[in-house]
C-alpha atoms as a PDB file:
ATOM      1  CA  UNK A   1       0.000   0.000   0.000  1.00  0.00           C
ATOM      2  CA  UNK A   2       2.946   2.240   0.807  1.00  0.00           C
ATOM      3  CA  UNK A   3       4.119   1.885  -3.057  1.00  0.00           C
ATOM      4  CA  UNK A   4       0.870   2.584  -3.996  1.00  0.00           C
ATOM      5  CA  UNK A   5       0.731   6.020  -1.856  1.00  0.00           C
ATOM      6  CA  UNK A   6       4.295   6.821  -2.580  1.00  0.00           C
ATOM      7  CA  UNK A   7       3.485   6.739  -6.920  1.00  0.00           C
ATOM      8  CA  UNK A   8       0.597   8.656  -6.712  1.00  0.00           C
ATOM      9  CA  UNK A   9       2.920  11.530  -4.679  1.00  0.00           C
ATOM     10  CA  UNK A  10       5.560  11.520  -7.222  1.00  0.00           C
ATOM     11  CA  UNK A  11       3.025  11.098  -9.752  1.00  0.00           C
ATOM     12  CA  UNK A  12       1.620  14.174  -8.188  1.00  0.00           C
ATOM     13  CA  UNK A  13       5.254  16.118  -7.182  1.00  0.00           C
ATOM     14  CA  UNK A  14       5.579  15.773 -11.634  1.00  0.00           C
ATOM     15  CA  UNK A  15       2.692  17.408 -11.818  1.00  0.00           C
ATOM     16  CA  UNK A  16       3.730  20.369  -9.509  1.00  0.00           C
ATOM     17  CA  UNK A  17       6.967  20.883 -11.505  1.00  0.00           C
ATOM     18  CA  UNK A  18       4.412  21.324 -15.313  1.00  0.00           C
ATOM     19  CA  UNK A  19       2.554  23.645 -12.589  1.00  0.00           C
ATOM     20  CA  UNK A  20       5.448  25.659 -11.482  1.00  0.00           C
ATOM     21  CA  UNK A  21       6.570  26.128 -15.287  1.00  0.00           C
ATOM     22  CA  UNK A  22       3.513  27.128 -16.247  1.00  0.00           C
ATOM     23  CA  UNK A  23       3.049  29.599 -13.427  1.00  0.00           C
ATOM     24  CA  UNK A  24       6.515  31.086 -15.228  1.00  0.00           C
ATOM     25  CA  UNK A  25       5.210  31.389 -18.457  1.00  0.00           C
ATOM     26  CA  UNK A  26       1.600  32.262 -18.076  1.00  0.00           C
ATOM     27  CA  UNK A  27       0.909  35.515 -19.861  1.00  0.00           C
ATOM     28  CA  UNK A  28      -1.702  36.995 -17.322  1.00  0.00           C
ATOM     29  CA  UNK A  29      -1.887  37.137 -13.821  1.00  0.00           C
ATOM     30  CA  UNK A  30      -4.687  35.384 -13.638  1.00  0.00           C
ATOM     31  CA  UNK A  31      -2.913  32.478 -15.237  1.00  0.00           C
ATOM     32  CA  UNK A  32      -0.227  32.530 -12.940  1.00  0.00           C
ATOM     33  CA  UNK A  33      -2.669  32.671  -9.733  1.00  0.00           C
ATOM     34  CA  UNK A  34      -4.489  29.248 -11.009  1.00  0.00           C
ATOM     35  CA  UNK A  35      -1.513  27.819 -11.120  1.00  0.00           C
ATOM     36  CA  UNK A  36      -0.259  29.071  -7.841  1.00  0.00           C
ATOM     37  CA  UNK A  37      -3.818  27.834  -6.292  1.00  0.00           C
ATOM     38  CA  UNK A  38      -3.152  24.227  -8.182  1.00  0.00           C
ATOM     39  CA  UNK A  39       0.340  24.043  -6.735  1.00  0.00           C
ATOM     40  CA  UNK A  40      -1.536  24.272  -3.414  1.00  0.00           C
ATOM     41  CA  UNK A  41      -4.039  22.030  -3.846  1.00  0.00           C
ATOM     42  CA  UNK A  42      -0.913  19.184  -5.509  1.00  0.00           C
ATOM     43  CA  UNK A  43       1.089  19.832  -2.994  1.00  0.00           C
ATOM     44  CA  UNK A  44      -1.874  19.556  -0.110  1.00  0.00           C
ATOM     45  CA  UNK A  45      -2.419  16.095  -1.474  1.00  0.00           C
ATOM     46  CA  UNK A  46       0.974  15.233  -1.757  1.00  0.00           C
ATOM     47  CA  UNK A  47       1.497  15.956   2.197  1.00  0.00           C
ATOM     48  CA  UNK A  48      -1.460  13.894   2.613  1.00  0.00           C
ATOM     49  CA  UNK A  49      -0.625  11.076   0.622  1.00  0.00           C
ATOM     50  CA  UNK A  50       2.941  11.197   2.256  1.00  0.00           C
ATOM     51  CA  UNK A  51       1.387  11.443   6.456  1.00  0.00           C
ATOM     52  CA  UNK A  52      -0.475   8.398   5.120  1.00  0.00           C
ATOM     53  CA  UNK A  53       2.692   6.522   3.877  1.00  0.00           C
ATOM     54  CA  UNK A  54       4.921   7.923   6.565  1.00  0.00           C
ATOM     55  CA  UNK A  55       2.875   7.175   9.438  1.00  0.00           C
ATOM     56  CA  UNK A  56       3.076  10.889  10.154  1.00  0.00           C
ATOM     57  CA  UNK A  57      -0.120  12.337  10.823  1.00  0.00           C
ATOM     58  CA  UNK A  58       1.570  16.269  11.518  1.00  0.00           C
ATOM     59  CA  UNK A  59       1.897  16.212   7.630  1.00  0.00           C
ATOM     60  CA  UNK A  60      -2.088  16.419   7.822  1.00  0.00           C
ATOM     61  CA  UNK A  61      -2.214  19.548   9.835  1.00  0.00           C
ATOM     62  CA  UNK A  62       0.712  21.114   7.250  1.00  0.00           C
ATOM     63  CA  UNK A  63      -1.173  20.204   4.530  1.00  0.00           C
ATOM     64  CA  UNK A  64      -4.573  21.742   5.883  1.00  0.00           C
ATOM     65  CA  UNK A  65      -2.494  24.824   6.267  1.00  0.00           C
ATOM     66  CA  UNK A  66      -1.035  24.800   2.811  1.00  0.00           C
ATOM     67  CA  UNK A  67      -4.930  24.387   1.859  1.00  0.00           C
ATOM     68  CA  UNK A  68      -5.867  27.314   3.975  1.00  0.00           C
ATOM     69  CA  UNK A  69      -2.913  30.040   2.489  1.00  0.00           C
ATOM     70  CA  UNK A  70      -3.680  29.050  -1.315  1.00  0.00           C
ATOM     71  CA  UNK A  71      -7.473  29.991  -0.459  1.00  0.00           C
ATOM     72  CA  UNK A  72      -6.492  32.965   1.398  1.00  0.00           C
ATOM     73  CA  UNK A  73      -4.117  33.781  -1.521  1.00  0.00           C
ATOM     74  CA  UNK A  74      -7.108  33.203  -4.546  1.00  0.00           C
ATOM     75  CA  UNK A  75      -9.364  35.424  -2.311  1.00  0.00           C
ATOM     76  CA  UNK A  76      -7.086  37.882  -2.124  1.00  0.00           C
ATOM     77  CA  UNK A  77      -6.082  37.609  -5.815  1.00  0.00           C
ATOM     78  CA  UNK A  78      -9.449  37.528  -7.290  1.00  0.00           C
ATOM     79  CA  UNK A  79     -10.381  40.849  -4.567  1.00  0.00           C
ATOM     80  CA  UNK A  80      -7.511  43.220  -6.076  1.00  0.00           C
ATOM     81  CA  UNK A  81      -8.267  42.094  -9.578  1.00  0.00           C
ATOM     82  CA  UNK A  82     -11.976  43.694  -8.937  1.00  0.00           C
ATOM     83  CA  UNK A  83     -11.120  46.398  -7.420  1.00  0.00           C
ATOM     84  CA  UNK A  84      -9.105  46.848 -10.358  1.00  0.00           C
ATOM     85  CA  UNK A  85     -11.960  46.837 -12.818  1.00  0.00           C
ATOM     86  CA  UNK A  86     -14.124  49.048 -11.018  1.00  0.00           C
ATOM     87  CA  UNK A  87     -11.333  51.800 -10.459  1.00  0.00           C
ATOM     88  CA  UNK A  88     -10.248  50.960  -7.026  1.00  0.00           C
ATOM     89  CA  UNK A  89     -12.906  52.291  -5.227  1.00  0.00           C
ATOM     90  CA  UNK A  90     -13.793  50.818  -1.685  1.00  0.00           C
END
């Protein structure tokens, strides 16, 4: 089961490194902050996938934080882009 857990995190961890060149070459912003909001969601699993392997369940509690920044992050993204369309008004 281990082996199991273990390929679908570096199965996973490949698909954070397509993420993190994407995030490079994205021509918006808002291209770059889905893939800054996928890298947290990939790398949330991964840290789950890996307590589970491990035997480690702190890696839950990081990975629940990971979760909570990259929603923090996409709220606080998508609240400066509209403010940016209306003119910045509060």
């Amino acid at each position: 089961m281990n082996t199991l857990l273990m390929s679908i995190a570096l199965f996973l961890l490949a698909n954070l490194v397509v993420a993190l060149i994407a995030a490079v070459r994205g021509p918006t912003p808002a291209d770059r902050m889905l893939m800054a909001l996928l890298i947290g969601t990939t790398g949330t699993g991964i840290l789950v996938l890996l307590a589970q392997a491990m035997h480690l369940p702190a890696l839950v509690d990081v990975a629940l934080v990971l979760a909570l920044l990259a929603a923090i992050g996409g709220i606080a993204f998508a609240k400066r882009a509209w403010q940016g369309e209306e003119g910045g008004h509060d």
